[in-house]
N, C-alpha and C. Protein backbone atom coordinates (compact mmCIF):
# COMPACT_ATOMS: atom_id res chain seq x y z
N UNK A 1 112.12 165.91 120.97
CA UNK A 1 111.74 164.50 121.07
C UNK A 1 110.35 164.34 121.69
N UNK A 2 110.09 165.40 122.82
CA UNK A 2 109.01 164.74 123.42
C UNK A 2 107.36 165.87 123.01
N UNK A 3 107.99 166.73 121.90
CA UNK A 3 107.11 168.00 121.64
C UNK A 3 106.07 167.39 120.99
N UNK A 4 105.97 165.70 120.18
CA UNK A 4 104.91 165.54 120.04
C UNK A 4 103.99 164.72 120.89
N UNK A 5 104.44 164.31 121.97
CA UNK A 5 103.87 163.62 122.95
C UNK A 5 102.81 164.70 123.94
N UNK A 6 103.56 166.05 123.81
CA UNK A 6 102.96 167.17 124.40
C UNK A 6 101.84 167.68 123.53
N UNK A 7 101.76 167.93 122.40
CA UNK A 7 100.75 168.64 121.42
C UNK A 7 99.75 167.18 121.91
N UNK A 8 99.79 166.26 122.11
CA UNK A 8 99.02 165.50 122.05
C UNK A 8 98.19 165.64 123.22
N UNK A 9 99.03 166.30 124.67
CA UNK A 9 97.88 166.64 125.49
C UNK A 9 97.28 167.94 126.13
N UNK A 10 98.01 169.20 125.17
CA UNK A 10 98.03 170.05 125.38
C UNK A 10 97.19 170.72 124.41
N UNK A 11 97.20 170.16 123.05
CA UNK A 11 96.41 170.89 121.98
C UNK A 11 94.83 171.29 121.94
N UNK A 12 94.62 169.59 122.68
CA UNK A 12 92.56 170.58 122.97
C UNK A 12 92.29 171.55 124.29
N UNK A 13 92.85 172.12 125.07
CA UNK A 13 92.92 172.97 125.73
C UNK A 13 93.38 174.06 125.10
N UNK A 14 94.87 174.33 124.08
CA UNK A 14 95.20 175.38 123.79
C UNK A 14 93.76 175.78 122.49
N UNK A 15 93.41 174.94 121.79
CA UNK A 15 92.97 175.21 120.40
C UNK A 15 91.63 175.61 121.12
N UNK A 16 90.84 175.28 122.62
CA UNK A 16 89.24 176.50 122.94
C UNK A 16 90.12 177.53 123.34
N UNK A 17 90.65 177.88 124.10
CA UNK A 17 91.56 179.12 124.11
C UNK A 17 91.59 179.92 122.80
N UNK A 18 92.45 179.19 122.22
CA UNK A 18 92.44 179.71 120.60
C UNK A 18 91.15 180.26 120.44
N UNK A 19 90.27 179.37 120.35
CA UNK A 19 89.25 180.07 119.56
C UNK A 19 88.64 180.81 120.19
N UNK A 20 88.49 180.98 121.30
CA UNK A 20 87.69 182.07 122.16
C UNK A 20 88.98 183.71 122.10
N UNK A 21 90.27 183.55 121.73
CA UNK A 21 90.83 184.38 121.34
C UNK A 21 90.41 184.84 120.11
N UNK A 22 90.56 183.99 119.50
CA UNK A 22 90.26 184.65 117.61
C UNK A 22 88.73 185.34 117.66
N UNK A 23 87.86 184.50 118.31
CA UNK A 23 86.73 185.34 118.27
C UNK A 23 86.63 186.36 119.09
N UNK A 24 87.13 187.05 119.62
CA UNK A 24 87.59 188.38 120.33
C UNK A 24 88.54 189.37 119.65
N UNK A 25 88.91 188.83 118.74
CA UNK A 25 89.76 189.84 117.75
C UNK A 25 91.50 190.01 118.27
N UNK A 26 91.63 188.88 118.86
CA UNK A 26 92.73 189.30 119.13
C UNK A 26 93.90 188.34 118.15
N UNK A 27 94.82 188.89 117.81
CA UNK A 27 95.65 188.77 116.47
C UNK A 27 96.65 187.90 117.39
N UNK A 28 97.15 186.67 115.95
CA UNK A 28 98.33 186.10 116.75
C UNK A 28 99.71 186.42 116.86
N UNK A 29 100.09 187.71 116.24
CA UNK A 29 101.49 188.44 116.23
C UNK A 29 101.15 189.20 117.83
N UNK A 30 100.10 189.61 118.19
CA UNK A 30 100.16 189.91 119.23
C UNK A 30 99.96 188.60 120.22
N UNK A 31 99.03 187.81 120.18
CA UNK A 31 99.85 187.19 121.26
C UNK A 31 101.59 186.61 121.09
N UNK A 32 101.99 186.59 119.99
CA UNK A 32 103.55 186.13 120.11
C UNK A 32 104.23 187.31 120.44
N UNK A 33 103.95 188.51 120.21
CA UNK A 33 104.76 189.77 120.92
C UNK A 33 104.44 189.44 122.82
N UNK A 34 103.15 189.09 123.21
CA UNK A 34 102.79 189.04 124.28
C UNK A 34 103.38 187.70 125.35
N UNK A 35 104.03 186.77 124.23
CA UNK A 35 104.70 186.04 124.77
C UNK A 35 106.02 186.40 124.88
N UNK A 36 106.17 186.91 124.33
CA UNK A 36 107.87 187.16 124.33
C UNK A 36 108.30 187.94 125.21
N UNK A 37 106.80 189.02 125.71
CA UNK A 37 107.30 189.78 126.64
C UNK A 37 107.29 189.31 127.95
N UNK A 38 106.33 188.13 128.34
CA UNK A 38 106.59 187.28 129.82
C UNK A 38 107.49 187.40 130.25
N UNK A 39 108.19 186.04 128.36
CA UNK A 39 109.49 185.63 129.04
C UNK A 39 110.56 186.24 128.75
N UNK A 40 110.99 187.58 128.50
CA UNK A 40 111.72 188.92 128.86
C UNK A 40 111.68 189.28 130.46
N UNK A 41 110.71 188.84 130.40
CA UNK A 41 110.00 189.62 132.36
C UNK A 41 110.86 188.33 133.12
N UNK A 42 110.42 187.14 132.42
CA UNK A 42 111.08 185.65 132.96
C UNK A 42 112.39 185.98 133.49
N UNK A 43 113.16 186.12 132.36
CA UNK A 43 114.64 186.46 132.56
C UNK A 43 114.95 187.68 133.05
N UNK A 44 113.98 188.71 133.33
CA UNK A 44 114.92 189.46 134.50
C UNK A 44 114.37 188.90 135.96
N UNK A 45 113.38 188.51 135.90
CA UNK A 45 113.12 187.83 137.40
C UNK A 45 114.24 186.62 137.57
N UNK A 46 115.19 186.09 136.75
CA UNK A 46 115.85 185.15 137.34
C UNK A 46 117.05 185.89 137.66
N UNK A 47 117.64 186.95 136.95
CA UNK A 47 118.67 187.95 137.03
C UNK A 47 119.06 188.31 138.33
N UNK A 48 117.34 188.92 138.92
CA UNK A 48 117.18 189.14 140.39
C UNK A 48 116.80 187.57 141.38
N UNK A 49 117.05 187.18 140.97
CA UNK A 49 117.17 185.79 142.01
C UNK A 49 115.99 185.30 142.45
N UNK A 50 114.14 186.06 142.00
CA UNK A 50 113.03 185.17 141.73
C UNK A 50 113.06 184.50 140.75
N UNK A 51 113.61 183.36 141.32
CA UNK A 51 113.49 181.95 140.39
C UNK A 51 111.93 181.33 140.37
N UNK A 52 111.36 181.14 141.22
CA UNK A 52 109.76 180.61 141.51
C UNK A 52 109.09 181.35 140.37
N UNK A 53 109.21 183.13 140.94
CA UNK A 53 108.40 183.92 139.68
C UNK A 53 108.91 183.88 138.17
N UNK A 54 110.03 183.48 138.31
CA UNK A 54 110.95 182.96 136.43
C UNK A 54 109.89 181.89 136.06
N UNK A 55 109.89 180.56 136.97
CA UNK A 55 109.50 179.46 136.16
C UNK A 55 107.81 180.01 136.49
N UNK A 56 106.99 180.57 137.18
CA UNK A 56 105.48 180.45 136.31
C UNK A 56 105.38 181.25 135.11
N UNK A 57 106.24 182.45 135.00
CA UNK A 57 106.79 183.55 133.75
C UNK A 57 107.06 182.25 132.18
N UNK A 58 107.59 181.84 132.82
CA UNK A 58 108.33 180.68 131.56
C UNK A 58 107.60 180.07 130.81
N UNK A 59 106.38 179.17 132.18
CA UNK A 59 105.17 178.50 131.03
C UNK A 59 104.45 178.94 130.98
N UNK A 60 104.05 180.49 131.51
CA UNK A 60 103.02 181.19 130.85
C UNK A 60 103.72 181.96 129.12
N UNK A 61 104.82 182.41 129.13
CA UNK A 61 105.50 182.74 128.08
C UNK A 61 105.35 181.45 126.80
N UNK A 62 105.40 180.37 127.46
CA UNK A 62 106.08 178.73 126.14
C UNK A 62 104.33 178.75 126.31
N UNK A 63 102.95 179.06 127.18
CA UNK A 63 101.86 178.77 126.85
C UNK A 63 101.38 179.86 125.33
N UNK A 64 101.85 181.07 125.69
CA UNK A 64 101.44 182.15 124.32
C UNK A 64 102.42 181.35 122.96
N UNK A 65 103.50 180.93 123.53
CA UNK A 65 103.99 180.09 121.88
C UNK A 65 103.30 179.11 121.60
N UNK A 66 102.47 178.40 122.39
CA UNK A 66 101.59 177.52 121.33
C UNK A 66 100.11 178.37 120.65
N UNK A 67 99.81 179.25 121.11
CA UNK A 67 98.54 180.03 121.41
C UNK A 67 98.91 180.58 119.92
N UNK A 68 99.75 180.97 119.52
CA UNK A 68 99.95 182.17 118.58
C UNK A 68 99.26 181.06 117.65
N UNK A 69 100.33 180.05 116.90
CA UNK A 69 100.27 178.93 116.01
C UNK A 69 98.88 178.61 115.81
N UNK A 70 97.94 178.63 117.19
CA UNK A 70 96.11 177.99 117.16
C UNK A 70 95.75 179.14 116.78
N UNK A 71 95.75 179.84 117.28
CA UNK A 71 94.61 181.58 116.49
C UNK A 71 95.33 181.88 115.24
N UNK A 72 96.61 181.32 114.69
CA UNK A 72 96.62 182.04 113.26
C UNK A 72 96.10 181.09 112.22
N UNK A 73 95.87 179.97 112.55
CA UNK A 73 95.38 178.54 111.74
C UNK A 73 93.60 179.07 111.99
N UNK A 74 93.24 179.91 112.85
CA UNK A 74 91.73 180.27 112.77
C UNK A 74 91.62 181.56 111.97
N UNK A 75 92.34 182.18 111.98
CA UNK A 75 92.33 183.62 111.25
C UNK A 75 93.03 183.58 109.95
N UNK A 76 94.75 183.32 109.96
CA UNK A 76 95.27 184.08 108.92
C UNK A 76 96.62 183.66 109.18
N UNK A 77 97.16 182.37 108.65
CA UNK A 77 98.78 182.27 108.32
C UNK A 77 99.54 182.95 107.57
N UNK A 78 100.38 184.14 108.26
CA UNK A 78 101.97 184.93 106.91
C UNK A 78 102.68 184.60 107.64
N UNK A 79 103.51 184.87 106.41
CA UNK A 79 105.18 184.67 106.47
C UNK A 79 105.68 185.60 107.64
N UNK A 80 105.03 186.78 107.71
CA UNK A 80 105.27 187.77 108.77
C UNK A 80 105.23 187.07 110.48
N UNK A 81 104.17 186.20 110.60
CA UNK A 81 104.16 185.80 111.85
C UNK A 81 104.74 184.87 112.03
N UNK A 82 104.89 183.90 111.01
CA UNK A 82 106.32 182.46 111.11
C UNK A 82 107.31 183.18 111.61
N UNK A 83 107.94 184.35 110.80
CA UNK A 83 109.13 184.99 111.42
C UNK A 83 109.19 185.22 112.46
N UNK A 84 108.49 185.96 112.50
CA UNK A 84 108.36 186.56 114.62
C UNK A 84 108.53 185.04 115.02
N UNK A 85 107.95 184.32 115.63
CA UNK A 85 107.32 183.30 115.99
C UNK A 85 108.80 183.08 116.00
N UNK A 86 109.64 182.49 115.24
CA UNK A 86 110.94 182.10 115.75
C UNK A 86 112.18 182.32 115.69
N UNK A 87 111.85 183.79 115.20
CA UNK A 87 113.14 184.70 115.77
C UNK A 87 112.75 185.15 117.58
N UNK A 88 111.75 185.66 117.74
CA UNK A 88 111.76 186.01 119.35
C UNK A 88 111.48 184.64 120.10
N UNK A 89 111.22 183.28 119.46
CA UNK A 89 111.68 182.03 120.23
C UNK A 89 113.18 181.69 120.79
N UNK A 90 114.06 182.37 119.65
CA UNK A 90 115.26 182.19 120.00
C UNK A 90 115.75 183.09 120.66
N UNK A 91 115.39 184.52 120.52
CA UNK A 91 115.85 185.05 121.03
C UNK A 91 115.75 184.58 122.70
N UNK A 92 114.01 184.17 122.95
CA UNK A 92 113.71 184.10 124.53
C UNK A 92 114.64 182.86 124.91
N UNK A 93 114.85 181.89 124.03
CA UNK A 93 116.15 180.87 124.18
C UNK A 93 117.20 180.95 125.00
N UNK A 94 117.82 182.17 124.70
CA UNK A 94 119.40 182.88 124.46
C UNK A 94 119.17 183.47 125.94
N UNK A 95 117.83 184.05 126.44
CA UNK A 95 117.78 185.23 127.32
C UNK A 95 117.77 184.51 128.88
N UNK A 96 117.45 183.49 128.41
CA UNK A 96 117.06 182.06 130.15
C UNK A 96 118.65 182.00 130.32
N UNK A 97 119.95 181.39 129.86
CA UNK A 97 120.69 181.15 130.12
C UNK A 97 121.55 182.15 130.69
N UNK A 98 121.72 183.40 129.57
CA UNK A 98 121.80 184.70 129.96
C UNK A 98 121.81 185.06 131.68
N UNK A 99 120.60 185.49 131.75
CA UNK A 99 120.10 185.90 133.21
C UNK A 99 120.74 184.82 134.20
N UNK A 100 120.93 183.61 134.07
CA UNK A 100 121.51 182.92 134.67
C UNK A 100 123.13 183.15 134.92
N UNK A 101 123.15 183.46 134.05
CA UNK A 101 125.04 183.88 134.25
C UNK A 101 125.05 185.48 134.90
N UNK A 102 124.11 186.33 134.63
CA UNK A 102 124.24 187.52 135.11
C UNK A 102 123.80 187.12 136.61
N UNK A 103 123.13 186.56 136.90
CA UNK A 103 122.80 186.57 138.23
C UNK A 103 124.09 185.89 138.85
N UNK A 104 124.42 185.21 138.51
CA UNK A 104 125.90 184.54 139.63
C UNK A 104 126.92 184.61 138.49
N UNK A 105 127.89 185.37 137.89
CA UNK A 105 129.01 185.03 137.14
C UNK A 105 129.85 184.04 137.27
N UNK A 106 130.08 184.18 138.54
CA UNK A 106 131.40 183.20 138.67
C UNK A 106 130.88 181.92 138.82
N UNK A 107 129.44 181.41 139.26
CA UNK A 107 129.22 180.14 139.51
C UNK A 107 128.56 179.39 138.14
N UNK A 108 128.13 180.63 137.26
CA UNK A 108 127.01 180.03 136.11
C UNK A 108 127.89 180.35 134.78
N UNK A 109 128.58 181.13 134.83
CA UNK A 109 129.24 181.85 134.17
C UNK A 109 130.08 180.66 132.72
N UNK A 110 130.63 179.63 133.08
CA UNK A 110 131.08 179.11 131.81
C UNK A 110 130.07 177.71 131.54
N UNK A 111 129.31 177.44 132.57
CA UNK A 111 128.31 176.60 131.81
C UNK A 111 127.16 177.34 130.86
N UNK A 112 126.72 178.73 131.70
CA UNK A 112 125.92 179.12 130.26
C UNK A 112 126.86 179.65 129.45
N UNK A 113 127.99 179.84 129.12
CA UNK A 113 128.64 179.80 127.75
C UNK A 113 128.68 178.70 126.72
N UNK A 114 128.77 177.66 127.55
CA UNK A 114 128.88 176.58 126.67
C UNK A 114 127.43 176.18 126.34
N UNK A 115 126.48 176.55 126.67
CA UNK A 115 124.97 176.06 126.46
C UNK A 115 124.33 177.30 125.42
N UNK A 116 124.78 178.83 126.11
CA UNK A 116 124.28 179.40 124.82
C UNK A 116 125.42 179.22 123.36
N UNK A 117 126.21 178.70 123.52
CA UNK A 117 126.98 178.14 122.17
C UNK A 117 126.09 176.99 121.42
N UNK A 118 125.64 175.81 122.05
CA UNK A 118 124.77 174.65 122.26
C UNK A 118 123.77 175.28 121.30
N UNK A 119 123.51 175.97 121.76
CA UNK A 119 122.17 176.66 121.02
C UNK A 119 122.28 177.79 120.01
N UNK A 120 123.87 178.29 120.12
CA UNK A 120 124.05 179.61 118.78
C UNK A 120 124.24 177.78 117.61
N UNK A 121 124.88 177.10 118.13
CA UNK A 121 125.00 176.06 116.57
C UNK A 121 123.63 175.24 116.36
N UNK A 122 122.80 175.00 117.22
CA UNK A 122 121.77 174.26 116.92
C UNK A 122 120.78 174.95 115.97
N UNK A 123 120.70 176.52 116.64
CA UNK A 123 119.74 177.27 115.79
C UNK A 123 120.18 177.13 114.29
N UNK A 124 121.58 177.43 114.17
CA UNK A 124 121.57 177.66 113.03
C UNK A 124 121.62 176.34 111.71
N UNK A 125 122.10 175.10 112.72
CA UNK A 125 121.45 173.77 111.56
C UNK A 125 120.25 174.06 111.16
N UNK A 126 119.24 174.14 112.15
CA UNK A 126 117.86 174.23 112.17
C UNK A 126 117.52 175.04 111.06
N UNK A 127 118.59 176.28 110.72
CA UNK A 127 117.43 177.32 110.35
C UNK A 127 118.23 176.94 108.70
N UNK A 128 119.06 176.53 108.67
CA UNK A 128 119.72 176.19 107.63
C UNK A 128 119.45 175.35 106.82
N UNK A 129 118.96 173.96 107.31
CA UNK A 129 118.18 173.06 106.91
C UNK A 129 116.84 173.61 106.56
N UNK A 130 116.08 174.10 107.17
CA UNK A 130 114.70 174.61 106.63
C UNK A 130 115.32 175.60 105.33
N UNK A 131 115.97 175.99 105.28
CA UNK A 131 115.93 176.78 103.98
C UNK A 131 116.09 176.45 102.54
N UNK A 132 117.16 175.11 103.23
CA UNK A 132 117.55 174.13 101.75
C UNK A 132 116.73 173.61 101.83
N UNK A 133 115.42 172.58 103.14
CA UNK A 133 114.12 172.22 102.69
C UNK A 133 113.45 172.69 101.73
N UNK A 134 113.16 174.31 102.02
CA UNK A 134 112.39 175.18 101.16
C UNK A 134 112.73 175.59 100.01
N UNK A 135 114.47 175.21 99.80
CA UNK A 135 114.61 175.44 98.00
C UNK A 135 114.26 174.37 97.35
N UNK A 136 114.40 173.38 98.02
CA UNK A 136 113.87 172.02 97.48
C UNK A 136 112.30 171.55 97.68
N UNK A 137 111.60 172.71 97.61
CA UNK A 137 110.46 172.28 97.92
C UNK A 137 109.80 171.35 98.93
N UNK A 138 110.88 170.93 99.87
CA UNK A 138 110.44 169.81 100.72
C UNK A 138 109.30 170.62 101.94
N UNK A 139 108.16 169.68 102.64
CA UNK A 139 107.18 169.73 104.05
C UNK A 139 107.48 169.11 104.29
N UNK A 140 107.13 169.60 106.03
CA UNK A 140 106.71 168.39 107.03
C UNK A 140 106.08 168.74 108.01
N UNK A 141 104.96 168.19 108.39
CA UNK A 141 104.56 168.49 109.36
C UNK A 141 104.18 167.69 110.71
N UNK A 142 105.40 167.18 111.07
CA UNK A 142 105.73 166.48 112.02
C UNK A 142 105.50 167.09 113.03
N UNK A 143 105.20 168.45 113.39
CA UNK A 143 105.44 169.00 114.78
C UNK A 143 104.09 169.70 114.21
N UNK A 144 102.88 169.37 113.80
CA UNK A 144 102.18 170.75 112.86
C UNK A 144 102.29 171.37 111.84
N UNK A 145 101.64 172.36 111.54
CA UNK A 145 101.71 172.44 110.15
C UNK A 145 102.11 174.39 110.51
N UNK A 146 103.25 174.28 109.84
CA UNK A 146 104.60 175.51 110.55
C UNK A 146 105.08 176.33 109.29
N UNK A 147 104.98 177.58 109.27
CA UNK A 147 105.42 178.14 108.54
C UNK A 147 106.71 177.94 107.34
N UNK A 148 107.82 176.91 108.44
CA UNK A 148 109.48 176.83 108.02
C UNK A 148 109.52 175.08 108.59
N UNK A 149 110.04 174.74 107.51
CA UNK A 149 110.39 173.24 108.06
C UNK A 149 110.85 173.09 109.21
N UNK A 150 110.21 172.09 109.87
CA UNK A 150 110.54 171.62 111.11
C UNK A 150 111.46 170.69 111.44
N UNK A 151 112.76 170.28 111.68
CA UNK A 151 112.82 169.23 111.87
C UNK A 151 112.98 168.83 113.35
N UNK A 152 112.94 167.55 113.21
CA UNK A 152 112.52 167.11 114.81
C UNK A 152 114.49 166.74 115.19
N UNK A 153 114.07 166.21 116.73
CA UNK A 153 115.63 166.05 116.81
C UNK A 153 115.15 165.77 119.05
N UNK A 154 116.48 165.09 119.34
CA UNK A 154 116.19 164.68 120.81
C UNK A 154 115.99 166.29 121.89
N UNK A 155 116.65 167.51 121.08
CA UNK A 155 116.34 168.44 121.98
C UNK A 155 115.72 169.51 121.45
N UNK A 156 114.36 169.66 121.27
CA UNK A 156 112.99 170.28 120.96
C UNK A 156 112.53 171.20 121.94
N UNK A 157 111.37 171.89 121.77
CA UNK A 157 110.51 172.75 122.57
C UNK A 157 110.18 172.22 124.42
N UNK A 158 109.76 171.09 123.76
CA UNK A 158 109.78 170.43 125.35
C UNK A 158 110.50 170.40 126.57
N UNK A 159 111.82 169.63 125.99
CA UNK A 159 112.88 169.30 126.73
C UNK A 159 113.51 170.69 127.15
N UNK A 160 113.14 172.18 126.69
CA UNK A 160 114.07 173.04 126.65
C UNK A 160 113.35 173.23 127.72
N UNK A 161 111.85 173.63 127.57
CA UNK A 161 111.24 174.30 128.37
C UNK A 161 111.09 173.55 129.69
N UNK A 162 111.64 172.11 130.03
CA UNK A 162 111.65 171.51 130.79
C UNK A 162 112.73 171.88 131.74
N UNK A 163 113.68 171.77 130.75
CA UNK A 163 115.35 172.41 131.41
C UNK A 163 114.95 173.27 132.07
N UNK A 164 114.60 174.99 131.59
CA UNK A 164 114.34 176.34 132.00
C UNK A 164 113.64 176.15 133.15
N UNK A 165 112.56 175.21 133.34
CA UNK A 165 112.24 174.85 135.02
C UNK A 165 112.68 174.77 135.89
N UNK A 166 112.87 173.50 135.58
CA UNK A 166 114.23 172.61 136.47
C UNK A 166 115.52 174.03 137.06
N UNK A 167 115.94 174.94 135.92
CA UNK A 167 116.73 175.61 135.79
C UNK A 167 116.51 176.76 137.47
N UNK A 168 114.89 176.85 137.16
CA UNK A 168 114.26 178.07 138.65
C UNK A 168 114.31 177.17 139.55
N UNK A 169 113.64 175.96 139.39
CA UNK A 169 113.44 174.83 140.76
C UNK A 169 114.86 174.95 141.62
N UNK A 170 115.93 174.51 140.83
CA UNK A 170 117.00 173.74 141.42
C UNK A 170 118.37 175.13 140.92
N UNK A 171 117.89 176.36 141.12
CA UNK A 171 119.34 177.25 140.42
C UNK A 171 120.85 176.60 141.22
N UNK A 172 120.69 176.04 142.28
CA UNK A 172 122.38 175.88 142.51
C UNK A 172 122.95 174.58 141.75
N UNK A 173 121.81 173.93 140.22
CA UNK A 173 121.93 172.67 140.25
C UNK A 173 122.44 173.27 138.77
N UNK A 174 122.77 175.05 138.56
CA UNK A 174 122.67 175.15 137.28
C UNK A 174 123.68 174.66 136.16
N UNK A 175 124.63 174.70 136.75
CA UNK A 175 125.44 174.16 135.58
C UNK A 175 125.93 172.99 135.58
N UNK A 176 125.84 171.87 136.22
CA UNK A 176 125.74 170.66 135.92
C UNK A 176 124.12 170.08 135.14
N UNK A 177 123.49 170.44 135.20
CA UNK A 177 122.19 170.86 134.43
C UNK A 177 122.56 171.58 133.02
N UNK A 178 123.12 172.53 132.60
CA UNK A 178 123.31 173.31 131.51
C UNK A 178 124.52 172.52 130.77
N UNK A 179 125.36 171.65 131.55
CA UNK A 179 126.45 171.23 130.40
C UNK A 179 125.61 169.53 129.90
N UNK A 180 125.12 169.21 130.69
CA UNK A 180 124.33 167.81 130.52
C UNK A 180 123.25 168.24 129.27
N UNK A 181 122.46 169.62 129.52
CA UNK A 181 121.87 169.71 128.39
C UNK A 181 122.18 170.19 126.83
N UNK A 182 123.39 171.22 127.23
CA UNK A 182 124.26 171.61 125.83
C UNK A 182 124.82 170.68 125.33
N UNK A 183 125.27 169.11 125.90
CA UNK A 183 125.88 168.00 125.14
C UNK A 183 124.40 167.11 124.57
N UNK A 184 123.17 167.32 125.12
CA UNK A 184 122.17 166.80 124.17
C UNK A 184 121.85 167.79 123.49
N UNK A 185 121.96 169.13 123.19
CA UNK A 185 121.50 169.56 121.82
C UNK A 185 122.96 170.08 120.90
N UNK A 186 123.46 169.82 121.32
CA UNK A 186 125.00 169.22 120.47
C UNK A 186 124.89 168.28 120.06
N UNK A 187 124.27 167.19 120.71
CA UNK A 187 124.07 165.45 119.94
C UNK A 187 122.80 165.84 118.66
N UNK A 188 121.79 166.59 119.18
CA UNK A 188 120.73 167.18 118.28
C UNK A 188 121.05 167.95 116.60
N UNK A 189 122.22 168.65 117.22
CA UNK A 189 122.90 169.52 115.77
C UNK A 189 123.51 168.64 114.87
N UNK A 190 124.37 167.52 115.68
CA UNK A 190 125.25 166.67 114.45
C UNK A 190 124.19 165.94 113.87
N UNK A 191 123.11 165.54 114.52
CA UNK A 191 122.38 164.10 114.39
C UNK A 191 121.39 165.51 112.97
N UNK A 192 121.50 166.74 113.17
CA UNK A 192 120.77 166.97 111.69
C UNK A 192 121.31 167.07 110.67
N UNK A 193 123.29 167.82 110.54
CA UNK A 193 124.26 167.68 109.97
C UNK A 193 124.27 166.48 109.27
N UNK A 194 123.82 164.91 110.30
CA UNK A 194 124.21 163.97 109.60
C UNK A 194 123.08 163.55 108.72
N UNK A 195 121.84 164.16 108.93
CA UNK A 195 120.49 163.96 107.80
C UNK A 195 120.53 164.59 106.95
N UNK A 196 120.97 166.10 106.93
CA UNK A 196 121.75 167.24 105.64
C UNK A 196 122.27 166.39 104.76
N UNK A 197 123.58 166.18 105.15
CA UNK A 197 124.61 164.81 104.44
C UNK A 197 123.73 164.15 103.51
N UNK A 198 122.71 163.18 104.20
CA UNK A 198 122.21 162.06 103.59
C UNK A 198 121.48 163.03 102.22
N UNK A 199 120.23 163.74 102.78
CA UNK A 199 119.28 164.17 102.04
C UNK A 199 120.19 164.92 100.89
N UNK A 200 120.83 166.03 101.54
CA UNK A 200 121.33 167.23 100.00
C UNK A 200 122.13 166.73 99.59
N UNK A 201 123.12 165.78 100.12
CA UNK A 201 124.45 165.27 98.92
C UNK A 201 124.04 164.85 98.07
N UNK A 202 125.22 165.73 97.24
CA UNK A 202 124.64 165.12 95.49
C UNK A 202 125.80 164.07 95.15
């Protein structure tokens, strides 16, 4: 919901970045490998109970996911780097909640179940819908102009990476925090289910 309110004040800062990357030769599969590895680092620093060092890990990690997208729009858009780009998004998704339950089982333990569920069904509307987009020839570039259809929805890039904060700020606040947010991207999955419906029914 709020990912385009953000590109709006984040994009002319990321895009001189960008370009002072691209003109240095540096490729955007590597910075998206280079993000992914932060926030790998992210989630074992929350595992071990640096939460502070998780959340600057986090938006330096969600800063290389916008970074990749600006240096490959200067160099060279494939299919190869769409992929990366949001398979190791989800994966780094899956890995925040994770570390959270490994670090306290018994206290985090069935709210991140129910949140990485939140997110095993959201991904897969998401990725499901972009595909019947793409047999049907449908764009959009509501969020940018993206390898795989985008669709928008109340729990986006923003709000996640907002959570995952909040998540280091406040860890004893975690799972009243994690079930409040798995019931908005549960509201996010039906609310695309119910645009599927509209659009592909024949």
């Amino acid at each position: 919901m709020l990912d385009g309110w953000a590109r709006k004040r984040l994009d002319p800062a990321i895009d001189r970045l960008a370009s002072a990357l691209a003109g240095a030769g540096v490729s955007a599969n590597a910075i998206t490998f280079a993000a992914f590895g932060v926030g790998v680092a992210a989630a074992v620093a929350i595992a071990f109970g640096q939460f502070w060092a998780a959340a600057a890990l986090i938006l330096v990690s969600r800063l290389g996911d916008g970074l990749d997208g600006a240096v490959a729009a200067r160099t060279a858009r494939t299919d190869l780097g769409g992929y990366l780009d949001i398979v190791l998004d989800f994966v780094f998704y899956g890995l925040v909640p994770l570390a959270f339950v490994v670090h306290d089982p018994a206290a985090n333990g069935l709210a991140g179940a129910v949140l990485l569920a939140a997110f095993y069904a959201n991904g897969a509307s998401f990725l499901a819908y972009a595909i019947v987009a793409a047999k049907r020839g449908l764009e959009s570039e509501a969020r940018g102009k993206k390898s795989i259809f985008f669709t928008t929805g109340l729990a986006e890039a923003t709000e996640t990476i907002a959570v995952f904060v909040a998540f280091c700020l406040l860890p004893q606040w975690f799972s009243p925090i994690a079930f409040a947010f798995a019931a908005i991207t549960a509201y996010t999955t039906v609310s695309r289910i119910v645009l599927a419906w509209r659009l592909f029914g024949e």
